[in-house]
N, C-alpha and C. Protein backbone atom coordinates (compact mmCIF):
# COMPACT_ATOMS: atom_id res chain seq x y z
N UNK A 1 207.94 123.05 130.73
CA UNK A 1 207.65 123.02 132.13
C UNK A 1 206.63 124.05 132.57
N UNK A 2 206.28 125.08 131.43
CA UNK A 2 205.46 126.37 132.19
C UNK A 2 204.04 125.84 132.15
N UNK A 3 203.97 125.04 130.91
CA UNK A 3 202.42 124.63 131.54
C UNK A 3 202.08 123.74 132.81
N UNK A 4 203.09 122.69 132.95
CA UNK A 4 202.97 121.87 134.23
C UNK A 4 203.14 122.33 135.38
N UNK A 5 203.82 123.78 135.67
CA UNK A 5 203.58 124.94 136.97
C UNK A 5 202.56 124.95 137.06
N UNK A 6 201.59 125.27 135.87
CA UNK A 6 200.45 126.50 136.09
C UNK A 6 199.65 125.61 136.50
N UNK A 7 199.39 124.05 135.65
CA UNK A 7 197.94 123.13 136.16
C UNK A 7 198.69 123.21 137.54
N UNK A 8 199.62 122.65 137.88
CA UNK A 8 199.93 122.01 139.58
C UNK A 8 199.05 123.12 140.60
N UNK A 9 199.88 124.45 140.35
CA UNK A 9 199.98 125.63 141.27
C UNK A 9 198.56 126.34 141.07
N UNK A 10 197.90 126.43 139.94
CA UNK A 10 196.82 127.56 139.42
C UNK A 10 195.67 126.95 139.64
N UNK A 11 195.58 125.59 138.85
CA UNK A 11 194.29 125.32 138.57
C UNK A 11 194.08 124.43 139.75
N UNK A 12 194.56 123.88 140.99
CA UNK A 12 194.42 123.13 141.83
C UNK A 12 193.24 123.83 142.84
N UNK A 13 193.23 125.51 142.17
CA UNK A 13 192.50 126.49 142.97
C UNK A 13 190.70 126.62 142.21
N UNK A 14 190.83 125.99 140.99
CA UNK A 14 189.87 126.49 139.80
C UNK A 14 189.20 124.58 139.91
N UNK A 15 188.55 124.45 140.73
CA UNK A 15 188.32 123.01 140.91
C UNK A 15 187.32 122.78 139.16
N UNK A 16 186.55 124.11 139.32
CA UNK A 16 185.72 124.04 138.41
C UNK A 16 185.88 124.59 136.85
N UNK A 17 187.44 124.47 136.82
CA UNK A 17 188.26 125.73 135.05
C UNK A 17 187.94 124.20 134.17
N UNK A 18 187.30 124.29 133.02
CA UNK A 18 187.09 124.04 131.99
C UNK A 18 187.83 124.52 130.84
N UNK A 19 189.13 123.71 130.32
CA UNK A 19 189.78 123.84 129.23
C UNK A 19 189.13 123.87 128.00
N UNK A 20 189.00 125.29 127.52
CA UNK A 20 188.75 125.70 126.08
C UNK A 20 189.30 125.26 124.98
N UNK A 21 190.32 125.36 124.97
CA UNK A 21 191.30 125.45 123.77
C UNK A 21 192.87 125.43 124.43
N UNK A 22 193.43 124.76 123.26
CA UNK A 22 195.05 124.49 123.52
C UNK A 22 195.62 125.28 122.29
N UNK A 23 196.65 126.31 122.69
CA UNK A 23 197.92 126.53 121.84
C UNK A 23 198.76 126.04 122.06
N UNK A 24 199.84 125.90 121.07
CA UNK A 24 201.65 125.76 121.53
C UNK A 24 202.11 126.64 121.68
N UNK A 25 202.08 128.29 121.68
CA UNK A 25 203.16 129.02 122.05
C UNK A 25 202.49 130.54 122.71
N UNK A 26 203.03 131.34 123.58
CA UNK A 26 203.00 132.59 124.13
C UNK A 26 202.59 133.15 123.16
N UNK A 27 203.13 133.33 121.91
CA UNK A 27 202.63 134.27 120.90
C UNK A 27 201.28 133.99 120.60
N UNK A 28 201.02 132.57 119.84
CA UNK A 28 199.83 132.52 119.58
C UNK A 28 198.66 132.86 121.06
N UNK A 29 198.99 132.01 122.32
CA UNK A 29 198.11 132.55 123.20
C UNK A 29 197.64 134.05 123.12
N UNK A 30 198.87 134.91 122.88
CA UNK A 30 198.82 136.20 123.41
C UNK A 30 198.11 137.05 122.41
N UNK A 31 197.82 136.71 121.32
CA UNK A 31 197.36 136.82 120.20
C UNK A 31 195.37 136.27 119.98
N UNK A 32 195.38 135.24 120.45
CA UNK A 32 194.19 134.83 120.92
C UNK A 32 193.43 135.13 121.76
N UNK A 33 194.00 135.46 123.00
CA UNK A 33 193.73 136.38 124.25
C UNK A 33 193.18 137.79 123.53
N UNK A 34 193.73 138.12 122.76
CA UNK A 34 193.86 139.68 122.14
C UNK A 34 192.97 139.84 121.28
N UNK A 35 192.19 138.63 120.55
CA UNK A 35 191.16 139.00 119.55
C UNK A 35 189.59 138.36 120.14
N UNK A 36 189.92 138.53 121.71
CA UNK A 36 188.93 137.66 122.78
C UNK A 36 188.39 136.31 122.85
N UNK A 37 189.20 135.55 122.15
CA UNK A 37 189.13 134.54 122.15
C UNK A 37 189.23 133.45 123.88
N UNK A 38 189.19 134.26 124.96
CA UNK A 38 189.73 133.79 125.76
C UNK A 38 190.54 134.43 126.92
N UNK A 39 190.56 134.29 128.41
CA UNK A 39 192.18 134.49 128.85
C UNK A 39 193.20 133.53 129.26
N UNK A 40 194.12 133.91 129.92
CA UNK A 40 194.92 133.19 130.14
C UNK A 40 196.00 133.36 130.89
N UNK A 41 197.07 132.61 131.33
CA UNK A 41 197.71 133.15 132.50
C UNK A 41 199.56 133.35 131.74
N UNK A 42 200.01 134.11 131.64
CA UNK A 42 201.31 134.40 130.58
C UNK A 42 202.01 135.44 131.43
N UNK A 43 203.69 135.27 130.85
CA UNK A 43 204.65 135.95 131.72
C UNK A 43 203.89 137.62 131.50
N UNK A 44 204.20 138.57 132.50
CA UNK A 44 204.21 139.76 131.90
C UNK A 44 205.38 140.32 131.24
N UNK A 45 206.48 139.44 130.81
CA UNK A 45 207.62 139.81 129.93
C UNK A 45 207.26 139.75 128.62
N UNK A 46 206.06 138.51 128.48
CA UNK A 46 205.70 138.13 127.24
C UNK A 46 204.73 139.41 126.67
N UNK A 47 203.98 139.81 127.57
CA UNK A 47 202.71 140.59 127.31
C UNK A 47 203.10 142.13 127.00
N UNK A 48 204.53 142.38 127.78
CA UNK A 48 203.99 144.34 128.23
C UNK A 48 204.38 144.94 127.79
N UNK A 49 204.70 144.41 125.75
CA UNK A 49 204.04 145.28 125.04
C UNK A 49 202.42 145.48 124.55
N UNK A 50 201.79 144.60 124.82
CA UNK A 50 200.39 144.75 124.76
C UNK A 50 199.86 145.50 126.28
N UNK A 51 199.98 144.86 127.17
CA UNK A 51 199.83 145.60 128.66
C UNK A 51 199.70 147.19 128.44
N UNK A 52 201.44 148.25 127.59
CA UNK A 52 201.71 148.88 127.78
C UNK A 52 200.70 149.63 126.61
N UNK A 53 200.20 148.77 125.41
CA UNK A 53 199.60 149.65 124.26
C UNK A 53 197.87 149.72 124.59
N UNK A 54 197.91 148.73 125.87
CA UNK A 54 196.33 148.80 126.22
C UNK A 54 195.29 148.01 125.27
N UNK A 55 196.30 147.16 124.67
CA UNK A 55 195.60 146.02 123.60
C UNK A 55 195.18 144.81 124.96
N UNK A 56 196.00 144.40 126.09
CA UNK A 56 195.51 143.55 127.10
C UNK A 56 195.23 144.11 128.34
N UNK A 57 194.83 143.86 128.71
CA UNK A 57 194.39 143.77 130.53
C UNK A 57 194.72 143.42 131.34
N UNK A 58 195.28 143.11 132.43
CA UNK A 58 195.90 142.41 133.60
C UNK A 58 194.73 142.52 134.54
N UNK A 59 194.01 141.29 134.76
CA UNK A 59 193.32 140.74 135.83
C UNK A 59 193.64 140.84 136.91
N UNK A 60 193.14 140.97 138.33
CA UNK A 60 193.56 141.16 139.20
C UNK A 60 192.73 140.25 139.76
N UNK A 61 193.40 138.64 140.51
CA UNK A 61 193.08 137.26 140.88
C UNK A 61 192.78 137.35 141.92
N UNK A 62 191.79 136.45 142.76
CA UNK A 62 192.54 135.94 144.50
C UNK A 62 193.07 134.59 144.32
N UNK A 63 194.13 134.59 143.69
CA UNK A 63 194.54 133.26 143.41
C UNK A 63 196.28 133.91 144.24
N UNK A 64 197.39 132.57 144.16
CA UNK A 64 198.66 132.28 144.77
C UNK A 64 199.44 133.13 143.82
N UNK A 65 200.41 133.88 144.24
CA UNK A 65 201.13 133.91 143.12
C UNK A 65 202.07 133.15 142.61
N UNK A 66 202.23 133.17 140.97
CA UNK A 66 203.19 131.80 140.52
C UNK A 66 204.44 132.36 140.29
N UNK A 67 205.43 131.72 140.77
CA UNK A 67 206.66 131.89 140.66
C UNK A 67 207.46 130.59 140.37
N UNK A 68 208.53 130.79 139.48
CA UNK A 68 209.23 129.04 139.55
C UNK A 68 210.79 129.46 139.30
N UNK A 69 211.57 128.73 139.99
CA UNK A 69 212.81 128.91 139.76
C UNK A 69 213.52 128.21 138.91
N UNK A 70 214.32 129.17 138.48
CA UNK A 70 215.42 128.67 137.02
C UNK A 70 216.78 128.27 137.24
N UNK A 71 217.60 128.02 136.90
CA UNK A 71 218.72 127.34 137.32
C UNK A 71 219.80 127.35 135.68
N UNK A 72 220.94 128.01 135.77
CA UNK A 72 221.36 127.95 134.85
C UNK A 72 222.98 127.43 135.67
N UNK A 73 223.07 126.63 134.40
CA UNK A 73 224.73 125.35 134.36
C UNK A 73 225.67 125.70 133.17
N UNK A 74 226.61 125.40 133.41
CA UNK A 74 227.20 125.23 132.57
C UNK A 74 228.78 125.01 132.70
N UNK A 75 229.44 124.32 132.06
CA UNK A 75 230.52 123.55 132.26
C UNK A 75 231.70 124.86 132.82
N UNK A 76 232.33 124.32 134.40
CA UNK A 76 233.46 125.35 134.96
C UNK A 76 234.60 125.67 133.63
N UNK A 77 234.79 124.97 132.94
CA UNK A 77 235.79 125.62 131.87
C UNK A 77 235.34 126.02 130.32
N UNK A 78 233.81 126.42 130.75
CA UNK A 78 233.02 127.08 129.45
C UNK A 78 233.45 128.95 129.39
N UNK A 79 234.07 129.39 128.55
CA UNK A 79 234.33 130.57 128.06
C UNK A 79 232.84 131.42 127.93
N UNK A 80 232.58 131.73 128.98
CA UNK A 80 230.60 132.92 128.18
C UNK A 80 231.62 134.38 127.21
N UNK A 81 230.70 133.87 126.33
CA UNK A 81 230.98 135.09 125.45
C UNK A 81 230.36 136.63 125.69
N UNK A 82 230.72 137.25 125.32
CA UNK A 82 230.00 138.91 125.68
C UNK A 82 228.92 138.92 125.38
N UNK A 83 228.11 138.11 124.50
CA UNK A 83 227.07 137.83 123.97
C UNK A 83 225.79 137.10 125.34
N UNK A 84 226.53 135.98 125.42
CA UNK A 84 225.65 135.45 126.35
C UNK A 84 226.20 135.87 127.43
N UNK A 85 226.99 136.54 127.73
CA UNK A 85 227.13 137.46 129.63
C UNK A 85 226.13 138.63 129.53
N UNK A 86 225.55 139.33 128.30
CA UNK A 86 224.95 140.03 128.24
C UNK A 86 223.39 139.29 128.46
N UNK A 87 222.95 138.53 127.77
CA UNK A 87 221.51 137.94 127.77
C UNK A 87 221.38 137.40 129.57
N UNK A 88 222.60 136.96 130.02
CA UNK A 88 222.33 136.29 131.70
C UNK A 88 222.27 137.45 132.59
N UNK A 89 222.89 138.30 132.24
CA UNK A 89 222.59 139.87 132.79
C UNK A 89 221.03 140.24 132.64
N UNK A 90 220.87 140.23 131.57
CA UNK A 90 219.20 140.50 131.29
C UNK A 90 218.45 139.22 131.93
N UNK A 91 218.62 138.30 131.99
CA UNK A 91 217.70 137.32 132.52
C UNK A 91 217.82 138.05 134.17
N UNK A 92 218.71 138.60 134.81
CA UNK A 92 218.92 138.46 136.21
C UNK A 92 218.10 139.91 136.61
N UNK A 93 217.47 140.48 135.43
CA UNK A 93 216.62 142.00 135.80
C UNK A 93 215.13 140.81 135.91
């Protein structure tokens, strides 16, 4: 779904963005981005250990900011283990 945010919300602004190149994953983007191959638009959860080592850059846009909401389910008589009460804790920082 994160790429179908970004064309809807991002590029509706970039009448004129010309697609370079396609990856499948954050890593490889973030990795590609990193040997200048390019930029690109990626969580800063994904990035800020690069952000923080000064291997990337954070652009500063006049574009919308993107935000999308998440939604987590799961069955009323599902047991969360300490395991995953811990990771939904971390998702909620």
């Amino acid at each position: 779904g994160t790429r179908e945010i970004v064309d809807y919300l991002l590029l509706s602004h970039l009448p004129a963005f010309q697609l370079g190149m396609e990856l499948g994953n954050s890593e490889a983007i973030k990795h590609a981005v990193r040997h200048n191959m390019g930029i690109s638009c990626l969580s800063r959860r994904v990035i800020a250990d690069l952000l923080e080592a000064g291997t990337l850059v954070e652009l500063t846009i006049p574009l919308p900011r993107l935000t999308r909401t998440l939604y987590r389910i799961h069955h009323r008589q599902k047991h969360l283990s300490r395991a995953l009460d811990r990771f939904l804790s971390y998702c909620r920082e």
